[in-house]
N, C-alpha and C. Protein backbone atom coordinates (compact mmCIF):
# COMPACT_ATOMS: atom_id res chain seq x y z
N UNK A 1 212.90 49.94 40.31
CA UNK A 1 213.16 48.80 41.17
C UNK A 1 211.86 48.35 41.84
N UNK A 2 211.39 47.35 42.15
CA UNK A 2 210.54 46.44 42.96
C UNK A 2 210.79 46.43 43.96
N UNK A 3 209.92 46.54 45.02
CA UNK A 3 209.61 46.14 46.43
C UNK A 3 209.88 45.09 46.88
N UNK A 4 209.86 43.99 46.02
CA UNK A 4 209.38 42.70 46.54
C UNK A 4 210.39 41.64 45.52
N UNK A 5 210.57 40.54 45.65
CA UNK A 5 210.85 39.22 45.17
C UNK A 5 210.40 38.34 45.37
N UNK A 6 210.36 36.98 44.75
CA UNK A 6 209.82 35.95 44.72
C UNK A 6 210.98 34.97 45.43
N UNK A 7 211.01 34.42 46.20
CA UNK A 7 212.17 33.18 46.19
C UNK A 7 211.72 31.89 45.86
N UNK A 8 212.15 30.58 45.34
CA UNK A 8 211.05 30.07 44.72
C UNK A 8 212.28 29.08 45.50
N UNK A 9 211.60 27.83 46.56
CA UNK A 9 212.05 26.91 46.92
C UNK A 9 211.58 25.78 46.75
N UNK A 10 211.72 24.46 47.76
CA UNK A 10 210.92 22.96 47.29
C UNK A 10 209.58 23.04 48.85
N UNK A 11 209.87 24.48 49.43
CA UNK A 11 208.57 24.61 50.49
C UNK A 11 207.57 25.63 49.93
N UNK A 12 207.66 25.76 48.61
CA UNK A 12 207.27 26.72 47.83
C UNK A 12 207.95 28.57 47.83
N UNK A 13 206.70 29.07 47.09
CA UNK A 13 207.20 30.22 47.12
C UNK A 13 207.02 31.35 48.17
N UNK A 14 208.12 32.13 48.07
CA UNK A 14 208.29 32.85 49.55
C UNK A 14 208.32 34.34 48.46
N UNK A 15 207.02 35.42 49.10
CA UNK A 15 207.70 36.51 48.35
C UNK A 15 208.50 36.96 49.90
N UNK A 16 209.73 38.43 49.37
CA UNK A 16 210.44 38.96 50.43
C UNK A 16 210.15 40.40 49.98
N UNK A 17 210.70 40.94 50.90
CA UNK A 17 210.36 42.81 51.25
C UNK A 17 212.11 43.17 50.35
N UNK A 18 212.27 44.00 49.39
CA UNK A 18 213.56 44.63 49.26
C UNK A 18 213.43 45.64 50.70
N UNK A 19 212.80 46.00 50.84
CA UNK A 19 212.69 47.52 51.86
C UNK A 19 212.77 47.37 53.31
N UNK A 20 211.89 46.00 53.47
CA UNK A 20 211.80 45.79 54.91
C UNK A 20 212.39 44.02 55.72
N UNK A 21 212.44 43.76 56.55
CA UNK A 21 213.10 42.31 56.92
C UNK A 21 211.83 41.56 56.87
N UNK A 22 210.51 40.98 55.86
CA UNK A 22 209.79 40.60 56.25
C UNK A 22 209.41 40.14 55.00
N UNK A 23 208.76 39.06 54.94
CA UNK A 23 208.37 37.74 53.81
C UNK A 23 207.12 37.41 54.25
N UNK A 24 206.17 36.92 53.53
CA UNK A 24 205.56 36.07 53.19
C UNK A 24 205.28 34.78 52.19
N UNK A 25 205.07 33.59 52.80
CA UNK A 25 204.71 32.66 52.25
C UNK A 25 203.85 32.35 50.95
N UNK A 26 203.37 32.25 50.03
CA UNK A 26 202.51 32.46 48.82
C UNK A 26 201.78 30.66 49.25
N UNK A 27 200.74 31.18 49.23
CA UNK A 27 200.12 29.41 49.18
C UNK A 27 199.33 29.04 47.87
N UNK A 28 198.66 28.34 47.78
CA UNK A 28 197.96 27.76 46.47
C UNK A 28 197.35 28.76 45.74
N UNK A 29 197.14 29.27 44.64
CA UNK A 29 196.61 30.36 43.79
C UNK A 29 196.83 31.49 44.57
N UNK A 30 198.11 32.14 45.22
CA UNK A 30 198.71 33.22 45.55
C UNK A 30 199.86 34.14 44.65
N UNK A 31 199.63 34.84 44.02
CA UNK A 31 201.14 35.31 43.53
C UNK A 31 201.36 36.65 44.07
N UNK A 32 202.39 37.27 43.51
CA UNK A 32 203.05 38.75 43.45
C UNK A 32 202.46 39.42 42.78
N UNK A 33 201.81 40.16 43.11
CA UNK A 33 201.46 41.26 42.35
C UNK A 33 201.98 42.59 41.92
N UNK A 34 201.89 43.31 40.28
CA UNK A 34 203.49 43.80 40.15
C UNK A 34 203.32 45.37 41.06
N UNK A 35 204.29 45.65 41.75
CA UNK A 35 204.57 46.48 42.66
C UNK A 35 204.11 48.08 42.26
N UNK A 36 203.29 47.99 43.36
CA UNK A 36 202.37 49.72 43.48
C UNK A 36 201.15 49.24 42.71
N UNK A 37 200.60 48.30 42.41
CA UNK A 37 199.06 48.12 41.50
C UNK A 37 198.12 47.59 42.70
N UNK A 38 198.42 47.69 43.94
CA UNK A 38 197.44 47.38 45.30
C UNK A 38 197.51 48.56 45.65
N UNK A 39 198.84 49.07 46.04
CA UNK A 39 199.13 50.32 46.93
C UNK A 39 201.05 50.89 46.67
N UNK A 40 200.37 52.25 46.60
CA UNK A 40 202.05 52.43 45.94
C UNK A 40 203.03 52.27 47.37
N UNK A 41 203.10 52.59 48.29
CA UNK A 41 204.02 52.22 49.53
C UNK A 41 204.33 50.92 49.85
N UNK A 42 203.61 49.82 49.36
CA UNK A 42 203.62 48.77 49.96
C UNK A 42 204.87 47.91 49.94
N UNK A 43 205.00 47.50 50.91
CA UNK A 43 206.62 46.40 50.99
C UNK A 43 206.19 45.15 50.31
N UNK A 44 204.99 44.67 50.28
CA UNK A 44 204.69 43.40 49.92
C UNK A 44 203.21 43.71 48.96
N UNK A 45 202.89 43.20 48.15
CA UNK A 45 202.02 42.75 47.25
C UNK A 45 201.59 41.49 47.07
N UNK A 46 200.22 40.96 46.97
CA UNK A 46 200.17 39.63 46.43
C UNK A 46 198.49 39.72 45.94
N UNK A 47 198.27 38.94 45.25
CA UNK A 47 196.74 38.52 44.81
C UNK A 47 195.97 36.99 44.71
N UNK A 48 195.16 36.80 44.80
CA UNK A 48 194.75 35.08 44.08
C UNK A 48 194.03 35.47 43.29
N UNK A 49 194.26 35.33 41.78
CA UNK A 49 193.17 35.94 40.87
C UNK A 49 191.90 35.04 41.04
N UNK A 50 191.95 33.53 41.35
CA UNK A 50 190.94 32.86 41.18
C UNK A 50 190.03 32.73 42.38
N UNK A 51 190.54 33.12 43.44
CA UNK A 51 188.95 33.80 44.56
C UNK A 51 189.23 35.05 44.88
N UNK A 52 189.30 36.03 43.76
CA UNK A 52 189.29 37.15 44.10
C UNK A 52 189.86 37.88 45.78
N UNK A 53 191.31 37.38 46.10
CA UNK A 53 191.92 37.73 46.91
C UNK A 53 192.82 38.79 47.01
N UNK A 54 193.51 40.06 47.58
CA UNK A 54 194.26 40.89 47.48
C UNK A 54 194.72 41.02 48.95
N UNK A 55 196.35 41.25 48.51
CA UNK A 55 196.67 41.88 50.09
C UNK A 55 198.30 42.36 50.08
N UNK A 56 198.15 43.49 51.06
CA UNK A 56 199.29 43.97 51.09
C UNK A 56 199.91 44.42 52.30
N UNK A 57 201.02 44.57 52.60
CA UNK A 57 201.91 45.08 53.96
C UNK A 57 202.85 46.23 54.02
N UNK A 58 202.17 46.84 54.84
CA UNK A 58 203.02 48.03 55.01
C UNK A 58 203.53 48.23 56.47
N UNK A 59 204.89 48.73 56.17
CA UNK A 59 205.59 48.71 57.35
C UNK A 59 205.82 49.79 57.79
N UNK A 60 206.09 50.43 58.77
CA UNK A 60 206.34 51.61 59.15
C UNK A 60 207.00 51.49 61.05
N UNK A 61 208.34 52.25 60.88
CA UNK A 61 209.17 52.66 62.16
C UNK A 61 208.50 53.04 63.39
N UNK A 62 208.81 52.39 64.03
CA UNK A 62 207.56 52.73 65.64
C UNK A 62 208.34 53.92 65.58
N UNK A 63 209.40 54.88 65.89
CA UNK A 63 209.47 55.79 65.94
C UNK A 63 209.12 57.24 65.22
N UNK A 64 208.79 56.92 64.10
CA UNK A 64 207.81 57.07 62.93
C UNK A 64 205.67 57.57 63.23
N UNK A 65 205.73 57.13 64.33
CA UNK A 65 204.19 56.66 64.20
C UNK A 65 204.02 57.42 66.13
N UNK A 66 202.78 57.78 66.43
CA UNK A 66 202.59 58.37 67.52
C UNK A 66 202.62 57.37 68.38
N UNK A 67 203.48 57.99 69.44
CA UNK A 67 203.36 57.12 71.01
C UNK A 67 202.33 56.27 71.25
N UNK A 68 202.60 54.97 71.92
CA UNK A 68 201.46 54.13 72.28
C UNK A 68 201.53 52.68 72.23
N UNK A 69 201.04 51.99 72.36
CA UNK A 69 200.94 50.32 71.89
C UNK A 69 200.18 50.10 71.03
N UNK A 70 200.24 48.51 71.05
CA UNK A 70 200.23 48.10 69.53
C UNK A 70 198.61 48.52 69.80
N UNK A 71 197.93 48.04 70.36
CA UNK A 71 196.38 48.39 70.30
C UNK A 71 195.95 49.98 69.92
N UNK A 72 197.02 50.55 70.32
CA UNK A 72 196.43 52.28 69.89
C UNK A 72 196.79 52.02 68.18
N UNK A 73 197.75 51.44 67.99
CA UNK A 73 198.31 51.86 66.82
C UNK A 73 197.55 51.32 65.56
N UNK A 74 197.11 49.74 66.10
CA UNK A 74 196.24 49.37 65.18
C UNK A 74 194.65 49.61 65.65
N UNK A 75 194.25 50.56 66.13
CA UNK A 75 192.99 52.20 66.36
C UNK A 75 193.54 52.66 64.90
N UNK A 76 194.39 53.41 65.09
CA UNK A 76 194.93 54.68 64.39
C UNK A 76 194.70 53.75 62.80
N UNK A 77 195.72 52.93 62.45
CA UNK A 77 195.32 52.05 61.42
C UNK A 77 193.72 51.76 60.69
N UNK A 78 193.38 51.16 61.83
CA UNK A 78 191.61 51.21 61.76
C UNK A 78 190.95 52.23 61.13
N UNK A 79 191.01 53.38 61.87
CA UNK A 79 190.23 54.77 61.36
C UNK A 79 190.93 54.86 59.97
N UNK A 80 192.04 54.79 59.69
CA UNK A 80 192.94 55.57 58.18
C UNK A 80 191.90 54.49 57.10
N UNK A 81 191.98 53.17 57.62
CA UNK A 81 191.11 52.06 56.52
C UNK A 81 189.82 52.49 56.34
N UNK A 82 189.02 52.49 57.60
CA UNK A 82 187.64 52.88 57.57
C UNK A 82 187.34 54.39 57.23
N UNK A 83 188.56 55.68 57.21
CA UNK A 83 188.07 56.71 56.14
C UNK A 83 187.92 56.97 54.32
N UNK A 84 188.56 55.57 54.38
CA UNK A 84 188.26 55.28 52.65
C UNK A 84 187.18 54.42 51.90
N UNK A 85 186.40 54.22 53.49
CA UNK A 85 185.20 53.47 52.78
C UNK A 85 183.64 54.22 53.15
N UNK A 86 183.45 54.08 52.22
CA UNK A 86 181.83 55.13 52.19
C UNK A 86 180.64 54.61 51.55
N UNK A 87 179.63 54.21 52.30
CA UNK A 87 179.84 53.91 53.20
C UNK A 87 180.22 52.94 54.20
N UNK A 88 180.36 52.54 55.44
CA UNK A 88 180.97 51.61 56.36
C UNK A 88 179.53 50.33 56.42
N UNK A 89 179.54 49.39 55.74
CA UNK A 89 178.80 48.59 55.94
C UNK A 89 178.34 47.90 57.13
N UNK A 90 179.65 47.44 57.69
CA UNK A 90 179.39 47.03 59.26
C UNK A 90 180.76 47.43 60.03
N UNK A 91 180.67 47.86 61.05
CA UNK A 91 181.51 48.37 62.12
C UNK A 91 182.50 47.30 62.49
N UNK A 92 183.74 47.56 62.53
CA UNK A 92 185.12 46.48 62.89
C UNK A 92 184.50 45.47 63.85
N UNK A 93 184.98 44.68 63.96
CA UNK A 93 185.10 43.18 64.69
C UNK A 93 186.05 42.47 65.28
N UNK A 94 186.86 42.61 66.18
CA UNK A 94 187.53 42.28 66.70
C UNK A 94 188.11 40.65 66.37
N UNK A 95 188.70 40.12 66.52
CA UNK A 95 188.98 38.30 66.22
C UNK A 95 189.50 38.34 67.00
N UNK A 96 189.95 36.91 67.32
CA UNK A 96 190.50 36.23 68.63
C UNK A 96 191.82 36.44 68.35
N UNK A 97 192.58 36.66 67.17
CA UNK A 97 193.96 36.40 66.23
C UNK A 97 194.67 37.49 67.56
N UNK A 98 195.46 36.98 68.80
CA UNK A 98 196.76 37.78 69.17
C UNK A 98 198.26 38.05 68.66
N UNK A 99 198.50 36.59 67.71
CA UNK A 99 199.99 36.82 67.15
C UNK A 99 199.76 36.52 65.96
N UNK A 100 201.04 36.61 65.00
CA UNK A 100 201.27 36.35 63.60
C UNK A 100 202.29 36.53 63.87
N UNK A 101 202.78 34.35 63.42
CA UNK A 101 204.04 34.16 63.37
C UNK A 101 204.30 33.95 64.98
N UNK A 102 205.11 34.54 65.41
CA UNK A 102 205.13 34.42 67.03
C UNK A 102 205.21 36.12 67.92
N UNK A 103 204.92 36.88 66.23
CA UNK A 103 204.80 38.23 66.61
C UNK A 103 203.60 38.62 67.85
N UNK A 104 203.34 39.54 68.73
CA UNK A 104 202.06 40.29 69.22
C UNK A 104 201.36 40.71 67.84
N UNK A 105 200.00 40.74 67.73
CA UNK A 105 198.85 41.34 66.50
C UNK A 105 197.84 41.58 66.70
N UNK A 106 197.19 42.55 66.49
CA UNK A 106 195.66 42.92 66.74
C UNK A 106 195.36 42.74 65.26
N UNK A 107 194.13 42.14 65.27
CA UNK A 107 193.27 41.77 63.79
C UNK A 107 191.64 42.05 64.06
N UNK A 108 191.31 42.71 62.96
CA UNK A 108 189.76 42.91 62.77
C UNK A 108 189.45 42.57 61.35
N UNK A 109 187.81 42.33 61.40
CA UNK A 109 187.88 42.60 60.28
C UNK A 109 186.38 43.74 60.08
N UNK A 110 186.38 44.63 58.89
CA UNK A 110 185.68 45.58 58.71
C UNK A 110 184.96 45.34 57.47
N UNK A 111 183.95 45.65 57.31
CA UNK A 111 183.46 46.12 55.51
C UNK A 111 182.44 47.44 55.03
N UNK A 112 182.87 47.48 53.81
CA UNK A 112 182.20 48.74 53.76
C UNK A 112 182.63 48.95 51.77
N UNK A 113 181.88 50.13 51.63
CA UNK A 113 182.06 50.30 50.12
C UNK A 113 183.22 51.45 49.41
N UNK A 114 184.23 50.47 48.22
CA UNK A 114 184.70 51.33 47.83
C UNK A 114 184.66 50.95 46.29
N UNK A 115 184.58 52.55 45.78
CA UNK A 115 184.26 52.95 44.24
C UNK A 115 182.74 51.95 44.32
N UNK A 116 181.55 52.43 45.02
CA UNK A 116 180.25 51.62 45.34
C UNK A 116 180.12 50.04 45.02
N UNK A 117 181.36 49.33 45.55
CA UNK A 117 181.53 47.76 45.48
C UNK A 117 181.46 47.63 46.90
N UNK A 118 180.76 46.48 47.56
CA UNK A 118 180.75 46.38 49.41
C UNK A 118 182.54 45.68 49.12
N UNK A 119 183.09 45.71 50.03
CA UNK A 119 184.45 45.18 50.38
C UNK A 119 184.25 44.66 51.49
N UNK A 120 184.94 43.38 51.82
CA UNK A 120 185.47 42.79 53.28
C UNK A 120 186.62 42.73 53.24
N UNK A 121 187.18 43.35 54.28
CA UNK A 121 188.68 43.26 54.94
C UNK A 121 189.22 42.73 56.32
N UNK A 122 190.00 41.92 56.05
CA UNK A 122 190.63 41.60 57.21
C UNK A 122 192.35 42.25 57.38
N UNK A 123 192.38 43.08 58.60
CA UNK A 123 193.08 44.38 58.87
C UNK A 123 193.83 43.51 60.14
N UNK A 124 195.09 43.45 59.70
CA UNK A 124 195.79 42.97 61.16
C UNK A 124 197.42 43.82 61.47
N UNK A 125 197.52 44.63 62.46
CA UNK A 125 198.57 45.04 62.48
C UNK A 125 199.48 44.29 63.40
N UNK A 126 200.40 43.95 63.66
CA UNK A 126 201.46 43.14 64.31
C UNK A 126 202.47 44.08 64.10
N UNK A 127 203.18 43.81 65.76
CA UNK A 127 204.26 44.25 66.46
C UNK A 127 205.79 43.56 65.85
N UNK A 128 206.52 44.49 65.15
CA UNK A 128 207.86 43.59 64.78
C UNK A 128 209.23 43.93 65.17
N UNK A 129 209.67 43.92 65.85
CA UNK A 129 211.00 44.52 66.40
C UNK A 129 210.64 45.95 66.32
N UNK A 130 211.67 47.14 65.26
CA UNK A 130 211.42 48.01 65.63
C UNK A 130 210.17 48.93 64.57
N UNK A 131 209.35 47.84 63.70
CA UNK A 131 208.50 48.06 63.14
C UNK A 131 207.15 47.96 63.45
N UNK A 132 205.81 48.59 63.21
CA UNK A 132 204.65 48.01 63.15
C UNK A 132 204.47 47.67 61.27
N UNK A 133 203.56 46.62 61.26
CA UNK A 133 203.15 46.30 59.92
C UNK A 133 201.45 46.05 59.70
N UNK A 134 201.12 46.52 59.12
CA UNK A 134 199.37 46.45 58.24
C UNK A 134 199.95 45.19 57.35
N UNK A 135 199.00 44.09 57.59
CA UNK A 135 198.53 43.00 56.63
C UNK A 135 197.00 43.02 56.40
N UNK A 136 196.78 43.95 55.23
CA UNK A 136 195.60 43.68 54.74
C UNK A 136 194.76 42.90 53.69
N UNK A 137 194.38 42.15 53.97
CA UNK A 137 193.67 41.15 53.03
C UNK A 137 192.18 41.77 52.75
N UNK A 138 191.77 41.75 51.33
CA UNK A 138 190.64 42.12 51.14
C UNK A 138 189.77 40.75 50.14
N UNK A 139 188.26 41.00 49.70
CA UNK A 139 187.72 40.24 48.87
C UNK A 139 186.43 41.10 48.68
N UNK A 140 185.42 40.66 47.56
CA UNK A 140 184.61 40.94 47.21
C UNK A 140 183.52 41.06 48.49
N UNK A 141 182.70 41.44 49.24
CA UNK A 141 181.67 41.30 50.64
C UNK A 141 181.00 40.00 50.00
N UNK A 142 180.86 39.70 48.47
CA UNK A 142 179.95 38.43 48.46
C UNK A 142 180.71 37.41 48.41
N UNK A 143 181.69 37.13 48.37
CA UNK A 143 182.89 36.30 48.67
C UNK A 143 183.41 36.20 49.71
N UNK A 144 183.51 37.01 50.70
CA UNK A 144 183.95 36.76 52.41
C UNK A 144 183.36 35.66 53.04
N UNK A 145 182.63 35.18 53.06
CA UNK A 145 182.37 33.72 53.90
C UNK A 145 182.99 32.78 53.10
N UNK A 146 183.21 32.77 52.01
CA UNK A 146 183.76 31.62 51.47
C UNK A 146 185.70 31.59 51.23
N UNK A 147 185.67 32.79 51.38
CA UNK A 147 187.27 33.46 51.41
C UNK A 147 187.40 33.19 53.21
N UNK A 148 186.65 33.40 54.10
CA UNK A 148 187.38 34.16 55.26
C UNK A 148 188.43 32.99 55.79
N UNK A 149 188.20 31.69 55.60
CA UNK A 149 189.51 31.04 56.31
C UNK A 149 190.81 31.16 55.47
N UNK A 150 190.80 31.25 53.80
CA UNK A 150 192.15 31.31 53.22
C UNK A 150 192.65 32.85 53.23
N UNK A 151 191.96 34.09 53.94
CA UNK A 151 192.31 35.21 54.26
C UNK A 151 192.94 34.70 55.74
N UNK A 152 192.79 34.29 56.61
CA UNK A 152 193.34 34.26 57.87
C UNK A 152 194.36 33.48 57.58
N UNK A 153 194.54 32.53 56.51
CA UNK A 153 195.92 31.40 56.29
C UNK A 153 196.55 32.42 56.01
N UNK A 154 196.18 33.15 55.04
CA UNK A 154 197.39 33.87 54.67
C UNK A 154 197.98 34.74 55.17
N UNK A 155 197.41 35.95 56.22
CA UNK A 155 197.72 36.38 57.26
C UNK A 155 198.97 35.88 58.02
N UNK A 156 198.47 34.16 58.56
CA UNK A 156 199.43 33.79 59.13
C UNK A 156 200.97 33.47 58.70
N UNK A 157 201.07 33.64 56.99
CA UNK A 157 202.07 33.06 56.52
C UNK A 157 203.30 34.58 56.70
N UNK A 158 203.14 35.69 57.38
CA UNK A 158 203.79 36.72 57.36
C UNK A 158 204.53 36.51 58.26
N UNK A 159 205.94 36.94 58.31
CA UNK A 159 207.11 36.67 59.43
C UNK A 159 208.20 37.15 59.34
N UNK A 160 209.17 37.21 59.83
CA UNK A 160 210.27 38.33 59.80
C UNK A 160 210.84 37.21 58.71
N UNK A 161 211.85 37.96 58.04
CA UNK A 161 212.93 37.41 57.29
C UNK A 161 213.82 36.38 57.54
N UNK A 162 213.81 36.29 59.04
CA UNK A 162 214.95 35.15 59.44
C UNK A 162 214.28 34.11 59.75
N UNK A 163 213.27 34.26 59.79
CA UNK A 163 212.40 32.84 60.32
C UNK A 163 212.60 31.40 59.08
């Protein structure tokens, strides 16, 4: 079984979570990507093959996850991303980004090297009822200035299911 679906409307395509209450929007050269080939846990998958875009969401039960707020939690998040890159090219960065959707969100973005390719990521965890969720968007480090605004669109297109 798949994680994920496509819903295909006349506001375009919406992928959805089988697992979790939460969708994203697909915008221009966005699709689904087939489930576990980003990350095997992930509720959501997607790619743009043509600017080298990737990103995925993982959800996980605040009761699930150590005491704290959303700022500790997306810390804790932070460090788990930044122990898989070796090395850390430049140290997290905070953004101005507080919500996604009309959710609370802390967003950074980090880069650094994995399998010796530089990576840029933009790392945003948001507060969802009784979930936290990782929306990570990645790209090539020589492609991030020219990616970084359709990485933050897409970010924003994440939202609970009922919206």
């Amino acid at each position: 079984m798949t994680n994920q679906r496509v819903d295909q409307s006349w506001r375009g395509d919406m992928l959805v979570s089988r697992l979790k209450p939460v969708r994203l929007r697909l915008q221009n050269g966005w699709q689904a990507a087939p489930t576990g080939s980003l990350h095997p846990s992930a509720d959501l998958e997607a790619y743009n093959p043509n600017d080298t875009m990737f990103l995925i969401v993982l959800g996980e039960d605040r009761d699930a996850v150590t005491q704290g707020n959303l700022e500790d939690q997306a810390n804790i998040y932070l460090q788990i991303l930044k122990g898989g890159l070796n090395p850390i090219v430049a140290n997290q960065a905070r953004t101005s980004v507080e919500r996604v959707s009309s959710f609370p969100a802390v967003q950074y973005e980090v880069r650094g090297d994995v399998s010796q390719r530089t990576v840029a990521y933009l790392h945003t965890t948001v507060e969802m009822g009784d979930n936290y969720y990782q929306v990570v968007v990645w790209t090539p480090d020589d492609m991030r200035v020219a990616n970084s605004e359709a990485m933050r669109a897409i970010v924003q297109e994440f939202r609970d299911a009922q919206q």
